[in-house]
PDB file of N, CA and C in Angstrom:
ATOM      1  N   UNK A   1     -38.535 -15.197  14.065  1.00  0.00           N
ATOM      2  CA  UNK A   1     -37.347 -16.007  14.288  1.00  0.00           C
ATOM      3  C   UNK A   1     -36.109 -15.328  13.713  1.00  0.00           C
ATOM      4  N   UNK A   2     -36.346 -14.871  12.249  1.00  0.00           N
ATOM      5  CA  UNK A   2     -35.054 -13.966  11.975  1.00  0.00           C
ATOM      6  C   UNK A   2     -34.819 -12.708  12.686  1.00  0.00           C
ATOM      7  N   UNK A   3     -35.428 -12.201  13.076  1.00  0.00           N
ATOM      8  CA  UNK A   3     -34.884 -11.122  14.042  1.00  0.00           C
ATOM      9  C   UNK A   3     -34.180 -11.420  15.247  1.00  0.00           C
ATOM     10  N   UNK A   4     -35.609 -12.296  15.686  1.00  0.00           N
ATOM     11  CA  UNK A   4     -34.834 -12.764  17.547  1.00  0.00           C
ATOM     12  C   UNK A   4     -32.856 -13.324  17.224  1.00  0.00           C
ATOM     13  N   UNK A   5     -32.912 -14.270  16.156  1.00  0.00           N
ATOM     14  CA  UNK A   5     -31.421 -14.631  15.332  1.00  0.00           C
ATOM     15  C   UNK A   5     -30.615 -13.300  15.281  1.00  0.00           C
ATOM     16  N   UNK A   6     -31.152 -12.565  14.619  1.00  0.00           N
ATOM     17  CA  UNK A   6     -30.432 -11.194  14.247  1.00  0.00           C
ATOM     18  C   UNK A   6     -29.602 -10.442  15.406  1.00  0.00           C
ATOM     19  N   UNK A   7     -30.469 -10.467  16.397  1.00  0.00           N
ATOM     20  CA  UNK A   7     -30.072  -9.890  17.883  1.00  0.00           C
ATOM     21  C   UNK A   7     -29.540 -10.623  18.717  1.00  0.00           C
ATOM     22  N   UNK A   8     -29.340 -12.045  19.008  1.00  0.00           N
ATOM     23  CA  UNK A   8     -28.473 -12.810  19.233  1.00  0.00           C
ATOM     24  C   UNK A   8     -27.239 -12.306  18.887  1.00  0.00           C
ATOM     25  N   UNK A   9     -26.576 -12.737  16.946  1.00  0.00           N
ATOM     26  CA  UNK A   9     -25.856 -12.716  16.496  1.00  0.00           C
ATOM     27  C   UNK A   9     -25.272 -10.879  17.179  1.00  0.00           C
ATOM     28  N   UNK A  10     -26.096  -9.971  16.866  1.00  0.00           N
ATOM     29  CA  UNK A  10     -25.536  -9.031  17.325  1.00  0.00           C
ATOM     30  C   UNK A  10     -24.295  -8.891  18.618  1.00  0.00           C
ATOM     31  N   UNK A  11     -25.315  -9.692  19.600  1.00  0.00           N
ATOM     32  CA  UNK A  11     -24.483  -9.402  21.030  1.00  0.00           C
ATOM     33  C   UNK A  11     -23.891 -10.436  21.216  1.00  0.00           C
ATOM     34  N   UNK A  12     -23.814 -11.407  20.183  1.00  0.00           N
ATOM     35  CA  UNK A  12     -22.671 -12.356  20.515  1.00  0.00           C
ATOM     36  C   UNK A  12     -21.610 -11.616  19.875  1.00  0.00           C
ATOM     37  N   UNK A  13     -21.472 -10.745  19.004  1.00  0.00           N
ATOM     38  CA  UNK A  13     -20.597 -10.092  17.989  1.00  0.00           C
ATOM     39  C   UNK A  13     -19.975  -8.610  18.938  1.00  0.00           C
ATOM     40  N   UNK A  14     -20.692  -8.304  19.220  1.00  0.00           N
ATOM     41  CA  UNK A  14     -20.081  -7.156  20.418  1.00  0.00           C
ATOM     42  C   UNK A  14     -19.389  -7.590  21.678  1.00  0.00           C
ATOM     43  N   UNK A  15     -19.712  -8.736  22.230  1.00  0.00           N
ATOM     44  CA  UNK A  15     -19.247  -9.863  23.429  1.00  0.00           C
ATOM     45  C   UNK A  15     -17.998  -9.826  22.853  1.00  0.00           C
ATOM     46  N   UNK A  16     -17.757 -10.630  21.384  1.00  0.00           N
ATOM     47  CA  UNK A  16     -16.294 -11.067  20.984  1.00  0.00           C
ATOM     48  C   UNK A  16     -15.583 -10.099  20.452  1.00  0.00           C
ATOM     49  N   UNK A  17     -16.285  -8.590  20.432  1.00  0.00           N
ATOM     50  CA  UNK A  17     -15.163  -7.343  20.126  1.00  0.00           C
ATOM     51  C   UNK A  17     -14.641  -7.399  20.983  1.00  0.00           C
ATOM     52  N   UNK A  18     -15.549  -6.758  22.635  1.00  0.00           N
ATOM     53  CA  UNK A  18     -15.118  -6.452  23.508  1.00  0.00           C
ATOM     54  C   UNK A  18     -13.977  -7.322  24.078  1.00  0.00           C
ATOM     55  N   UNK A  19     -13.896  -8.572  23.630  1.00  0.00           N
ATOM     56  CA  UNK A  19     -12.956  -9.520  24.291  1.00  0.00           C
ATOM     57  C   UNK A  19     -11.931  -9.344  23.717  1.00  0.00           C
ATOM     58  N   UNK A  20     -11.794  -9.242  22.196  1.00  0.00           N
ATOM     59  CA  UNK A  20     -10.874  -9.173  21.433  1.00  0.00           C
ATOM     60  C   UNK A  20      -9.611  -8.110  21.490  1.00  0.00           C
ATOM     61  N   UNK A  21     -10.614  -6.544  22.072  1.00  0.00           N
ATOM     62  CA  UNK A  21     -10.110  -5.122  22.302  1.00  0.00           C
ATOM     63  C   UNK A  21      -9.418  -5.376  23.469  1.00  0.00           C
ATOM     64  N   UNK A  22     -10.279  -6.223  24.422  1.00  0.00           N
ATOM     65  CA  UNK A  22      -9.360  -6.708  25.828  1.00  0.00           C
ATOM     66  C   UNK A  22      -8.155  -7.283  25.598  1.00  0.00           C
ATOM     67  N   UNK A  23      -7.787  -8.196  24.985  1.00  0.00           N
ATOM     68  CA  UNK A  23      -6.956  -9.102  24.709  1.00  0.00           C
ATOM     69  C   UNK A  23      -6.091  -8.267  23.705  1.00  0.00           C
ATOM     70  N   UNK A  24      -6.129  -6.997  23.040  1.00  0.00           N
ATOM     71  CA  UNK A  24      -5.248  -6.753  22.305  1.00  0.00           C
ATOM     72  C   UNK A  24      -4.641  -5.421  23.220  1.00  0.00           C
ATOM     73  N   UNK A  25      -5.171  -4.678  23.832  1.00  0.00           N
ATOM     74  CA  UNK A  25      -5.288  -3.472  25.623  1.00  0.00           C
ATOM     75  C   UNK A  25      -3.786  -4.716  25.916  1.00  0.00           C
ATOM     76  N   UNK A  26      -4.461  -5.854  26.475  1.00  0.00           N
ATOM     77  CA  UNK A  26      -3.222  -6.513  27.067  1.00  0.00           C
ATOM     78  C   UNK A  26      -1.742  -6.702  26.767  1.00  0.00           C
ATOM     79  N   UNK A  27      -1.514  -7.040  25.044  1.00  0.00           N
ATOM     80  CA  UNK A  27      -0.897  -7.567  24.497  1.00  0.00           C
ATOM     81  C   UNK A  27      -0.080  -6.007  24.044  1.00  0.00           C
ATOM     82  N   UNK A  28      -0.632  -5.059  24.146  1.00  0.00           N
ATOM     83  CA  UNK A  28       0.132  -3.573  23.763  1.00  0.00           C
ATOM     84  C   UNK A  28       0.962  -3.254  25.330  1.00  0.00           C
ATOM     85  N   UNK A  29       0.328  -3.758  26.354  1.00  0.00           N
ATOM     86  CA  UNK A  29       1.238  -3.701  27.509  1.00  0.00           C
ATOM     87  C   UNK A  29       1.988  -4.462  27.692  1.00  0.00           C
ATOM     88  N   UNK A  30       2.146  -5.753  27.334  1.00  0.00           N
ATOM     89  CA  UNK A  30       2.902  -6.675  27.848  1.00  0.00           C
ATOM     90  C   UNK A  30       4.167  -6.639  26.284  1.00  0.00           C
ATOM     91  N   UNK A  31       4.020  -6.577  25.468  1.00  0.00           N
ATOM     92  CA  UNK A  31       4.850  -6.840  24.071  1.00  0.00           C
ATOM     93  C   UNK A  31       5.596  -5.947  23.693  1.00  0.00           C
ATOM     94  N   UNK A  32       5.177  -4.513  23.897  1.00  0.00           N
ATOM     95  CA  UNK A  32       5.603  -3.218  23.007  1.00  0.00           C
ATOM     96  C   UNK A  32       6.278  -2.535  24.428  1.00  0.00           C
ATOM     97  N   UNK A  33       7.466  -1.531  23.782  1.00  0.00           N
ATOM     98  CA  UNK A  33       7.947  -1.192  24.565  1.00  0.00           C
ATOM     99  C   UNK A  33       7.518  -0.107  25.170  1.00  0.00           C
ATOM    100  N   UNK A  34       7.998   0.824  25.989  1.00  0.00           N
ATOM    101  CA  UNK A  34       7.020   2.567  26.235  1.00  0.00           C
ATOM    102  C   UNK A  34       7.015   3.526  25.108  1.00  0.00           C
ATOM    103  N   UNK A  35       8.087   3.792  24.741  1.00  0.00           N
ATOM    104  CA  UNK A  35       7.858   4.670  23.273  1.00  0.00           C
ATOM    105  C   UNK A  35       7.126   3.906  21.999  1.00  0.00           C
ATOM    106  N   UNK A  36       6.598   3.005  22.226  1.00  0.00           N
ATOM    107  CA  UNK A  36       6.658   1.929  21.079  1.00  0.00           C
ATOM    108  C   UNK A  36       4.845   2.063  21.214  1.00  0.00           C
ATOM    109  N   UNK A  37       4.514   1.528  22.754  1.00  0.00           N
ATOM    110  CA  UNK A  37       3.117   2.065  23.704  1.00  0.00           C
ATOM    111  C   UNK A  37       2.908   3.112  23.629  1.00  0.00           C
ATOM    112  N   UNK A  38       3.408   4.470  23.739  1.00  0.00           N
ATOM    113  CA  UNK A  38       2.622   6.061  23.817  1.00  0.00           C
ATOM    114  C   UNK A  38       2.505   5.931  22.057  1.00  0.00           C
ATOM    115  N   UNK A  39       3.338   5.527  21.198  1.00  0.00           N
ATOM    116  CA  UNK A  39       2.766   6.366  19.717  1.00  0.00           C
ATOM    117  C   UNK A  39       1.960   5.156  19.387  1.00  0.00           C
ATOM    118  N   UNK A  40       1.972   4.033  19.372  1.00  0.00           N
ATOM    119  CA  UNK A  40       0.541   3.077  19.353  1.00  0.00           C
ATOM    120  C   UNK A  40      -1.282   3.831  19.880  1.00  0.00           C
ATOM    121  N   UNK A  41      -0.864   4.200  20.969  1.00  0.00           N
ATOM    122  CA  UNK A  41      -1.667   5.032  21.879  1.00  0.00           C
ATOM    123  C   UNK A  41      -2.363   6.563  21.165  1.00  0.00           C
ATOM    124  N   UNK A  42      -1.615   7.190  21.241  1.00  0.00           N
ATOM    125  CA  UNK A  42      -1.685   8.389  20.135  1.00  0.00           C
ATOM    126  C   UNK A  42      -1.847   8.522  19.047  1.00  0.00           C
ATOM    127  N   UNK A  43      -1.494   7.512  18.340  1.00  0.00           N
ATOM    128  CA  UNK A  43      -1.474   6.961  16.748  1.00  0.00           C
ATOM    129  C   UNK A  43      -2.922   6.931  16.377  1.00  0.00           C
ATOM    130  N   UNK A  44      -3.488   5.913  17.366  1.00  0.00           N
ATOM    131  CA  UNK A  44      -5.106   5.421  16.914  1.00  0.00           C
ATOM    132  C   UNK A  44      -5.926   6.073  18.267  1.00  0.00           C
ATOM    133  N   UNK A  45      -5.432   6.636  18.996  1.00  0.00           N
ATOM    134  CA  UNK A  45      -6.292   7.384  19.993  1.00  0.00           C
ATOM    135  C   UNK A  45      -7.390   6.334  20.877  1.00  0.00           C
ATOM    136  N   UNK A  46      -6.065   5.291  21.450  1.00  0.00           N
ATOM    137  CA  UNK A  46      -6.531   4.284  22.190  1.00  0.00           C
ATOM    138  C   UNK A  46      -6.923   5.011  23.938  1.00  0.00           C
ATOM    139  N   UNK A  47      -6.565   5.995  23.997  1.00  0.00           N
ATOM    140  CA  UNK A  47      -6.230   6.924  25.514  1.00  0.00           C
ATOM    141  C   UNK A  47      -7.606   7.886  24.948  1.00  0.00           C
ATOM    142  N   UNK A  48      -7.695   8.653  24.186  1.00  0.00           N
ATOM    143  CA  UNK A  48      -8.689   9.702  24.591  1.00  0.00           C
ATOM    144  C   UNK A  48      -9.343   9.771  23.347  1.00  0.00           C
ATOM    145  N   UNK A  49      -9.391   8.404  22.574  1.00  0.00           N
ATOM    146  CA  UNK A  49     -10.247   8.629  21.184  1.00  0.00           C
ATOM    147  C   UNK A  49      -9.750   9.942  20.436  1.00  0.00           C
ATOM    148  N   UNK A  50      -8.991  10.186  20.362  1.00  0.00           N
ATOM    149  CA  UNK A  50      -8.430  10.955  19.658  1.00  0.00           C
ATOM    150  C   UNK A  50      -7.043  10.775  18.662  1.00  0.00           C
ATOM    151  N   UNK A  51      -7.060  10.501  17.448  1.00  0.00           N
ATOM    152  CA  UNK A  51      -6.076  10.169  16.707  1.00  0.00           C
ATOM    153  C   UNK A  51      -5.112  10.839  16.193  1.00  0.00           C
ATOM    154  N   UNK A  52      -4.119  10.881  16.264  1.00  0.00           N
ATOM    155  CA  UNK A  52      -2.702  11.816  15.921  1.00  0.00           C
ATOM    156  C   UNK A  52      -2.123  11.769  14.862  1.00  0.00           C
ATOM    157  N   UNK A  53      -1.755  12.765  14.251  1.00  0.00           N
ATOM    158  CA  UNK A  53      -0.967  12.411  13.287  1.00  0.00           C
ATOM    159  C   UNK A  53       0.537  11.886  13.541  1.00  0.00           C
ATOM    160  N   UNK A  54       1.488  11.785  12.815  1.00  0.00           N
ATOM    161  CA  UNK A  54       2.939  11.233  13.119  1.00  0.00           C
ATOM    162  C   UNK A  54       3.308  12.381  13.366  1.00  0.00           C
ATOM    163  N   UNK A  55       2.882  13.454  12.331  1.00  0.00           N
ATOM    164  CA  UNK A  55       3.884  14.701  12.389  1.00  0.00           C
ATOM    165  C   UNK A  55       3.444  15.359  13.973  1.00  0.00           C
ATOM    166  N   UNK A  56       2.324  15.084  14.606  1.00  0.00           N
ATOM    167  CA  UNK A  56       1.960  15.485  16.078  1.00  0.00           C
ATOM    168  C   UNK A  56       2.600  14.821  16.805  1.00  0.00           C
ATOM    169  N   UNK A  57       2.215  13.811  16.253  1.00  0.00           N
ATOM    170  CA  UNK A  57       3.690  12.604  17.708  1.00  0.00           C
ATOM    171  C   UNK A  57       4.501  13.144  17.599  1.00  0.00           C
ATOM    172  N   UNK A  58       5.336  13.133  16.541  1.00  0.00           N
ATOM    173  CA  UNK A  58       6.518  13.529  16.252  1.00  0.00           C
ATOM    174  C   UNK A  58       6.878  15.245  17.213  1.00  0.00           C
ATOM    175  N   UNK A  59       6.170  15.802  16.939  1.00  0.00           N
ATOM    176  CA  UNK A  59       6.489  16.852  17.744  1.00  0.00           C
ATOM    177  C   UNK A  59       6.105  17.179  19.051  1.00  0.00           C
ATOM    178  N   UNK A  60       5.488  16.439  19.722  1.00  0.00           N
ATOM    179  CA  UNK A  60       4.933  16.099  20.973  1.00  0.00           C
ATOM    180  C   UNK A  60       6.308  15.348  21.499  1.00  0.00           C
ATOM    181  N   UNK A  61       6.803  14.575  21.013  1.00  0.00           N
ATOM    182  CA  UNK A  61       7.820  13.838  21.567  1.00  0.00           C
ATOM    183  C   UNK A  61       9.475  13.709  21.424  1.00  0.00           C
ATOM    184  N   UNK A  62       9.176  14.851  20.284  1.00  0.00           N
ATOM    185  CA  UNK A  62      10.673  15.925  19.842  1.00  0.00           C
ATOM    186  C   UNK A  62      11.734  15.122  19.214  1.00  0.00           C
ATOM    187  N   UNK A  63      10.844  14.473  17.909  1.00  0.00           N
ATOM    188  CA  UNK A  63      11.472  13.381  17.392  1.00  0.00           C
ATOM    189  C   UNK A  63      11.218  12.994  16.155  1.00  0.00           C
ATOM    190  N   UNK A  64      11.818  12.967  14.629  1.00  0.00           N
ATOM    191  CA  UNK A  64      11.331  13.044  13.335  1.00  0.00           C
ATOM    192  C   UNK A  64      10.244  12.253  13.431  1.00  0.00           C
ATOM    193  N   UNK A  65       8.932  13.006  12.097  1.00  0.00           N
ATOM    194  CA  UNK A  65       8.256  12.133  11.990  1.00  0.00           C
ATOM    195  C   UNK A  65       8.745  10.898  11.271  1.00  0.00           C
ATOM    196  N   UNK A  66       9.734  10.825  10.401  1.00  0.00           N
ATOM    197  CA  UNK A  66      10.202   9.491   9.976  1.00  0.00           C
ATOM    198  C   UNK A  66      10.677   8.485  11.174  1.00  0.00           C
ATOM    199  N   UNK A  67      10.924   8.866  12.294  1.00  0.00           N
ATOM    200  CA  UNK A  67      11.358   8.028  13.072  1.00  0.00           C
ATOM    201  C   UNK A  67      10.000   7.621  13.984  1.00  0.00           C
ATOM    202  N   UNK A  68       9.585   8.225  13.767  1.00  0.00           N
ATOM    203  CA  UNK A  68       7.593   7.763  14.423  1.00  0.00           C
ATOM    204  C   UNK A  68       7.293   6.416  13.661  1.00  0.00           C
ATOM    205  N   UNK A  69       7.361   6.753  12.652  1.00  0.00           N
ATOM    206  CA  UNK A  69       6.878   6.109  11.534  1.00  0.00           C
ATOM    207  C   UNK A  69       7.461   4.580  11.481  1.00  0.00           C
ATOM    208  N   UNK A  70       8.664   4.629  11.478  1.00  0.00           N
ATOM    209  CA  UNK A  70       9.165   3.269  11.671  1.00  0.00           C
ATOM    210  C   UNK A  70       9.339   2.703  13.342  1.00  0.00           C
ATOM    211  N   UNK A  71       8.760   3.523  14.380  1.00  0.00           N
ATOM    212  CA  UNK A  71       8.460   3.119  15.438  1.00  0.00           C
ATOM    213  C   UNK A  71       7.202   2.291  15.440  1.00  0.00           C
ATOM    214  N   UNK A  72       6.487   3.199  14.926  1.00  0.00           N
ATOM    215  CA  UNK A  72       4.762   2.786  14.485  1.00  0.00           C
ATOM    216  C   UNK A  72       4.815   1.220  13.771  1.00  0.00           C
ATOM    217  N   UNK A  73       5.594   1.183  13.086  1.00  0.00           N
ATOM    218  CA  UNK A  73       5.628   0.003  11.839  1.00  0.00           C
ATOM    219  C   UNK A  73       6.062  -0.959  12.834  1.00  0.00           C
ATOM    220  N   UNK A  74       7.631  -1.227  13.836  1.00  0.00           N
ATOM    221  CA  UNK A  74       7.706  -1.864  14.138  1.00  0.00           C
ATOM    222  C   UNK A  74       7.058  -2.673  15.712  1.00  0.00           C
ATOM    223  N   UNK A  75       6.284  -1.619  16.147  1.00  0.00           N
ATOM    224  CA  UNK A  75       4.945  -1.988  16.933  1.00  0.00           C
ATOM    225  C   UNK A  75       3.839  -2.626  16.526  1.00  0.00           C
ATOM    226  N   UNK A  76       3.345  -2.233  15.251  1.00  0.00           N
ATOM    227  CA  UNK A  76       2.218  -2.788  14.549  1.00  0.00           C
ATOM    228  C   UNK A  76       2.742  -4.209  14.003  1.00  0.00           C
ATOM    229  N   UNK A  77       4.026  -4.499  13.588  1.00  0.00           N
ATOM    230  CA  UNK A  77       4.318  -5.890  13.628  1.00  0.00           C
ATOM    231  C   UNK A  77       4.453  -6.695  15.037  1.00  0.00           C
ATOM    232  N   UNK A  78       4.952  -6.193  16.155  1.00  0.00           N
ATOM    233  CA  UNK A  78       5.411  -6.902  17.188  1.00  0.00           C
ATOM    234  C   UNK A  78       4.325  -7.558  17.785  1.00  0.00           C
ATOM    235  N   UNK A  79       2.851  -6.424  17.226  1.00  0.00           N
ATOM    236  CA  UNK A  79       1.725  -7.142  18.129  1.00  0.00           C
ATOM    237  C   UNK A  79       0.832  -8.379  17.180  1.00  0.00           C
ATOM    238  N   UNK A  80       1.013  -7.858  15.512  1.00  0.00           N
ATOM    239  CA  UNK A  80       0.554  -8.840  14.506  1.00  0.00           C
ATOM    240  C   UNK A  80       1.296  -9.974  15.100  1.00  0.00           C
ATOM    241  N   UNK A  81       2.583 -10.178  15.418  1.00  0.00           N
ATOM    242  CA  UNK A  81       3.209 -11.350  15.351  1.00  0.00           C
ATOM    243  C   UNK A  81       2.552 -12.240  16.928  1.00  0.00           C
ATOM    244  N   UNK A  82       2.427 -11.204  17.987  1.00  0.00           N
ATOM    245  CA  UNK A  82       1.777 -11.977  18.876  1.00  0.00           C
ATOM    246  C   UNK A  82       0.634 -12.226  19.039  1.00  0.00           C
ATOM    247  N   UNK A  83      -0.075 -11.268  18.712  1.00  0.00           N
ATOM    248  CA  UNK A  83      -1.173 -11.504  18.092  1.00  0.00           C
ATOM    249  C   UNK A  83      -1.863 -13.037  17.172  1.00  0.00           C
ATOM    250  N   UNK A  84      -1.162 -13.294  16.539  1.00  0.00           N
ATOM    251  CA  UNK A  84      -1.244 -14.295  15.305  1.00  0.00           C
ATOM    252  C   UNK A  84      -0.499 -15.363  15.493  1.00  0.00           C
ATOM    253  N   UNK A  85       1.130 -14.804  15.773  1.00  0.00           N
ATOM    254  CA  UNK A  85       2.232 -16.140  15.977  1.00  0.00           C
ATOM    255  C   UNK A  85       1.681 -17.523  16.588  1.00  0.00           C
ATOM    256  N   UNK A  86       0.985 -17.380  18.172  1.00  0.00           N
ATOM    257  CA  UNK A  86       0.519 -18.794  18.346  1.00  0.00           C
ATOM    258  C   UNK A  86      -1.166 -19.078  17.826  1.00  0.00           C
ATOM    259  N   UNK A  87      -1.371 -18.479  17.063  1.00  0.00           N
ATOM    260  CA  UNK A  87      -2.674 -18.930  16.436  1.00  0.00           C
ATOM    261  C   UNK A  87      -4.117 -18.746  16.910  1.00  0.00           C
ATOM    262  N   UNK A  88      -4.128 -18.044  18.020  1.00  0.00           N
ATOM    263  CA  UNK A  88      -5.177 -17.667  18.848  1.00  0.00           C
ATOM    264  C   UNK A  88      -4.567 -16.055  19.734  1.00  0.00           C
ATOM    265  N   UNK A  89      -5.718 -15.345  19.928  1.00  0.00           N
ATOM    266  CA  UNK A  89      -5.578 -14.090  20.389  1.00  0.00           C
ATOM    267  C   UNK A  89      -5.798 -14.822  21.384  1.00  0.00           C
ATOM    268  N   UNK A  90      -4.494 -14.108  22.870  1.00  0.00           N
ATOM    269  CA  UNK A  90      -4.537 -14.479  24.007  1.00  0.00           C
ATOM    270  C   UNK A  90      -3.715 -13.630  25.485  1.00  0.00           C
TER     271      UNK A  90
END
Protein backbone atom coordinates (compact mmCIF):
# COMPACT_ATOMS: atom_id res chain seq x y z
CA UNK A 1 0.00 0.00 0.00
CA UNK A 2 2.88 2.44 0.73
CA UNK A 3 4.42 2.14 -2.42
CA UNK A 4 1.33 1.82 -4.73
CA UNK A 5 0.71 5.62 -2.45
CA UNK A 6 4.25 6.51 -3.24
CA UNK A 7 3.70 6.29 -7.08
CA UNK A 8 0.48 7.88 -7.15
CA UNK A 9 1.83 10.83 -5.20
CA UNK A 10 4.70 10.79 -7.67
CA UNK A 11 2.63 11.35 -10.90
CA UNK A 12 0.26 13.41 -9.35
CA UNK A 13 3.43 15.65 -8.51
CA UNK A 14 4.89 15.63 -12.07
CA UNK A 15 1.08 16.23 -13.57
CA UNK A 16 1.15 19.57 -11.33
CA UNK A 17 4.84 20.55 -12.48
CA UNK A 18 4.04 20.07 -15.85
CA UNK A 19 0.96 22.31 -15.44
CA UNK A 20 2.60 24.73 -13.42
CA UNK A 21 5.77 25.10 -16.17
CA UNK A 22 2.71 25.47 -18.63
CA UNK A 23 1.11 28.16 -16.91
CA UNK A 24 4.30 30.01 -16.16
CA UNK A 25 5.65 29.30 -20.57
CA UNK A 26 2.28 31.35 -20.73
CA UNK A 27 2.54 34.07 -18.35
CA UNK A 28 6.41 34.92 -19.72
CA UNK A 29 4.54 35.51 -23.10
CA UNK A 30 1.75 37.31 -22.27
CA UNK A 31 3.36 39.76 -19.19
CA UNK A 32 7.06 40.40 -20.05
CA UNK A 33 8.11 42.37 -22.71
CA UNK A 34 10.66 40.97 -25.76
CA UNK A 35 13.90 42.06 -24.28
CA UNK A 36 12.51 41.36 -20.91
CA UNK A 37 11.41 37.49 -22.73
CA UNK A 38 14.89 36.72 -24.60
CA UNK A 39 17.08 37.40 -21.19
CA UNK A 40 14.35 35.47 -19.01
CA UNK A 41 14.90 32.81 -21.78
CA UNK A 42 18.69 32.80 -21.81
CA UNK A 43 19.01 33.57 -18.23
CA UNK A 44 17.59 30.06 -17.11
CA UNK A 45 17.88 28.34 -20.52
CA UNK A 46 14.12 28.01 -20.97
CA UNK A 47 14.89 27.68 -25.14
CA UNK A 48 17.79 25.19 -25.25
CA UNK A 49 18.44 24.18 -21.54
CA UNK A 50 21.20 26.03 -21.56
CA UNK A 51 21.88 28.81 -18.98
CA UNK A 52 23.69 32.14 -19.56
CA UNK A 53 25.44 34.17 -17.80
CA UNK A 54 24.47 38.14 -17.70
CA UNK A 55 27.87 38.93 -18.82
CA UNK A 56 26.84 36.48 -22.11
CA UNK A 57 23.53 38.16 -22.46
CA UNK A 58 25.02 41.09 -22.05
CA UNK A 59 27.25 40.64 -24.88
CA UNK A 60 25.08 38.71 -27.12
CA UNK A 61 22.80 41.64 -27.03
CA UNK A 62 25.44 44.55 -26.92
CA UNK A 63 24.33 45.84 -23.72
CA UNK A 64 25.93 46.28 -20.00
CA UNK A 65 25.77 43.48 -17.94
CA UNK A 66 24.37 45.86 -15.25
CA UNK A 67 21.62 46.68 -17.46
CA UNK A 68 20.77 42.79 -17.94
CA UNK A 69 20.66 42.59 -14.55
CA UNK A 70 18.08 45.02 -13.70
CA UNK A 71 16.19 43.83 -16.81
CA UNK A 72 16.36 40.32 -15.26
CA UNK A 73 15.13 41.73 -11.79
CA UNK A 74 12.40 43.59 -13.25
CA UNK A 75 10.99 40.49 -15.22
CA UNK A 76 11.41 38.18 -12.35
CA UNK A 77 9.09 40.59 -10.43
CA UNK A 78 6.53 41.25 -13.24
CA UNK A 79 5.89 37.50 -13.39
CA UNK A 80 6.09 36.95 -9.26
CA UNK A 81 3.46 39.63 -9.24
CA UNK A 82 1.27 37.78 -11.81
CA UNK A 83 2.06 34.93 -10.90
CA UNK A 84 0.90 35.43 -7.16
CA UNK A 85 -1.06 38.90 -7.42
CA UNK A 86 -4.51 37.06 -8.00
CA UNK A 87 -3.72 34.18 -5.78
CA UNK A 88 -3.72 31.29 -8.09
CA UNK A 89 -1.28 30.44 -11.04
CA UNK A 90 -3.32 31.01 -14.17
Amino acid sequence: MDILGTDVDDIIDQVDLKLQVKKLYSKINKVLKDREKVIVELRYGLVDGECKTQREIADMLGISRSYVSRIEKRAIKKLNKSLNGDGCID
